[in-house]
Protein backbone atom coordinates (compact mmCIF):
# COMPACT_ATOMS: atom_id res chain seq x y z
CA UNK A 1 0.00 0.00 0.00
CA UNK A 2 1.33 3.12 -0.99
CA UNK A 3 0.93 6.39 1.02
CA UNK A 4 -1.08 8.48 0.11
CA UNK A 5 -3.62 6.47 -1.86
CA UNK A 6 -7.19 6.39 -0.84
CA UNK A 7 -7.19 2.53 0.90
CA UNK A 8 -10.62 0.85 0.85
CA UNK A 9 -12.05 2.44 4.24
CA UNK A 10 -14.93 0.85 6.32
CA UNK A 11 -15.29 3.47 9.16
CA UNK A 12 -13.31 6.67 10.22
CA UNK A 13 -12.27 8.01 13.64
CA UNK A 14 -11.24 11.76 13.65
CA UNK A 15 -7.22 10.63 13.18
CA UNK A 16 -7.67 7.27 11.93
CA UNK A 17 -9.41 4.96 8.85
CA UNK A 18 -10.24 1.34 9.44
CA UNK A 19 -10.22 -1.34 5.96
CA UNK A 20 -9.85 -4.52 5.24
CA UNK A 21 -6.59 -6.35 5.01
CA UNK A 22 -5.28 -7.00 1.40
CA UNK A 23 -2.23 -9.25 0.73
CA UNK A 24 -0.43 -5.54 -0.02
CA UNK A 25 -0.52 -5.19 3.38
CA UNK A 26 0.88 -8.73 4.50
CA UNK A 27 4.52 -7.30 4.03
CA UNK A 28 3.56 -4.62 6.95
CA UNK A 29 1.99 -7.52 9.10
CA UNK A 30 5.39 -9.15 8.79
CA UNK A 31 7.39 -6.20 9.23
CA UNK A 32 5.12 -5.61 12.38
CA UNK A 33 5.73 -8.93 13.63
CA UNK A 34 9.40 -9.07 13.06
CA UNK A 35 10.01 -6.14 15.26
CA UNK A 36 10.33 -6.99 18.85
CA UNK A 37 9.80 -3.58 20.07
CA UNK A 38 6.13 -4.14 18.54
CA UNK A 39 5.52 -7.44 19.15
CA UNK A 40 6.46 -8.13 22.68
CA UNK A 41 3.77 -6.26 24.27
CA UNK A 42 1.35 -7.98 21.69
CA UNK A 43 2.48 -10.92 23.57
CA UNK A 44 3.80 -12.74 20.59
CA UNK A 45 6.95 -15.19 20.95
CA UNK A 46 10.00 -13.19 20.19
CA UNK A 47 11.19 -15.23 17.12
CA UNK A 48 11.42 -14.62 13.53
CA UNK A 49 8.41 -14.76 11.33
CA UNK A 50 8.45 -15.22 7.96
CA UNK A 51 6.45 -14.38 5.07
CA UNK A 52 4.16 -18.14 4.71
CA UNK A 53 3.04 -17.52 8.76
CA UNK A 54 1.74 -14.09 8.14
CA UNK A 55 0.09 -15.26 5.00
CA UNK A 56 -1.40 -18.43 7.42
CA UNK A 57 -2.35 -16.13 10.15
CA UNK A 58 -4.38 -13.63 7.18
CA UNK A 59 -5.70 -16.27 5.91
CA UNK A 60 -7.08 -17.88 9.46
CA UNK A 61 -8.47 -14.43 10.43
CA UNK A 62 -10.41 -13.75 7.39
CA UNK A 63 -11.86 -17.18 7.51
CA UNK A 64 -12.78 -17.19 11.03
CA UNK A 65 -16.14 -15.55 11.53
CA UNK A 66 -15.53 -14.65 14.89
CA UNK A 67 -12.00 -12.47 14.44
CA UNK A 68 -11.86 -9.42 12.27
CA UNK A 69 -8.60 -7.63 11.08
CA UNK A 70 -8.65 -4.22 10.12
CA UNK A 71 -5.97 -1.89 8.55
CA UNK A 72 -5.30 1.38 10.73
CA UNK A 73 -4.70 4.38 8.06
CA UNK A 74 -3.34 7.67 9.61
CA UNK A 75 -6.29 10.02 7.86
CA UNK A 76 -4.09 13.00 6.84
CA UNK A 77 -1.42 10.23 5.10
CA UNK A 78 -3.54 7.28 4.36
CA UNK A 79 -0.65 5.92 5.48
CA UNK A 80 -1.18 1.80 7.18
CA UNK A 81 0.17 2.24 10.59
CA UNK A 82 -1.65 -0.34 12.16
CA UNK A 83 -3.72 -3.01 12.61
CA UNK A 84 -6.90 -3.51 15.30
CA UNK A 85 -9.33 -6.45 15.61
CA UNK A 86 -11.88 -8.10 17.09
CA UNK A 87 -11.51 -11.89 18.74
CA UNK A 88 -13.69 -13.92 20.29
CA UNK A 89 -16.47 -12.43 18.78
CA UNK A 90 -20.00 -13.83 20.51
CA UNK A 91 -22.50 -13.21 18.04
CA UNK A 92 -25.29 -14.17 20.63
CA UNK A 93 -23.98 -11.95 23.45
CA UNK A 94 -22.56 -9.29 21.17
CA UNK A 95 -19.51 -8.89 23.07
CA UNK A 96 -15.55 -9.49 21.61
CA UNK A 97 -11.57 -8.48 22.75
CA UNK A 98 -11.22 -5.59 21.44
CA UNK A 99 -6.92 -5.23 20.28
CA UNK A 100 -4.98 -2.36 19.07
CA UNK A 101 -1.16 -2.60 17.38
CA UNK A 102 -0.04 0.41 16.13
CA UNK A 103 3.37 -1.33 14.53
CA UNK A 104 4.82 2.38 12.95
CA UNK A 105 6.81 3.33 15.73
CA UNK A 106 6.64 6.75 15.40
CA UNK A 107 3.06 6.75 16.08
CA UNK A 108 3.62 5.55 19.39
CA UNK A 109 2.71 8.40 22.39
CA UNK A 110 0.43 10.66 19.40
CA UNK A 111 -2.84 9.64 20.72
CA UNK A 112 -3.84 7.77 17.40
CA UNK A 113 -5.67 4.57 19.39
CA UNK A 114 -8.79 6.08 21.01
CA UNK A 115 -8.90 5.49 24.71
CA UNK A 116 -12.36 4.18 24.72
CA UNK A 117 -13.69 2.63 21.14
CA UNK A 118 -17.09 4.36 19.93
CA UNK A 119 -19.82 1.91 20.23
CA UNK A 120 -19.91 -0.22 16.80
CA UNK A 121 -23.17 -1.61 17.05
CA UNK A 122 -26.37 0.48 15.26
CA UNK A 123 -28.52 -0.12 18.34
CA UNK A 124 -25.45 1.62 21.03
CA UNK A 125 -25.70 5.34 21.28
């Protein structure tokens, strides 16, 4: 993905546009993965990752109706800075884990995840 392009967009926060992941953005993913500094608070093992397990782990997520991935775009860039899903997704309940990993490091300390997600749901107000 390059910056500056208009990504496909789902929803918008007043910094921030959330799409779908595309296999453009699997090299980020990796990239994301690869660097410790990002990945050890995700809670991921510290090893390397390569290419084929990022493309296993897409393909899991966008198979798996009850996880969804979504590309974080900086607004004023469209640059991909991020990634933020939804796990464990009870359909009946209508609750989920709600994650944030903001892998461009220089976006770290700018305020760009919200501190308290607007509701999703049409019913919420």
């Amino acid at each position: 993905m390059q910056e500056g392009r208009t990504p496909l967009v789902n929803f918008t926060t007043e910094r921030l546009a959330y799409g779908p992941v595309t296999e453009a953005h699997l090299p980020l993913s990796a990239k994301w993965a690869n660097d410790w500094a990002v990945s050890r608070p995700r809670g991921m093992v510290l090893r390397p990752y390569g290419q084929d397990t990022v493309v296993r782990w897409n393909e899991q997520a966008r198979t798996n109706p009850n996880h969804i991935v979504f590309v974080m775009y900086e607004r004023a860039s469209n640059r991909p800075i991020g990634e933020a899903s939804l796990t464990g997704i009870d359909w009946v309940h209508r609750t989920a884990e709600f994650g944030v990993l903001i892998g461009e490091t220089d976006c770290w300390g700018g305020a760009m995840a919200p501190r308290r997600p607007a509701p999703c749901s049409a019913t919420d107000s």
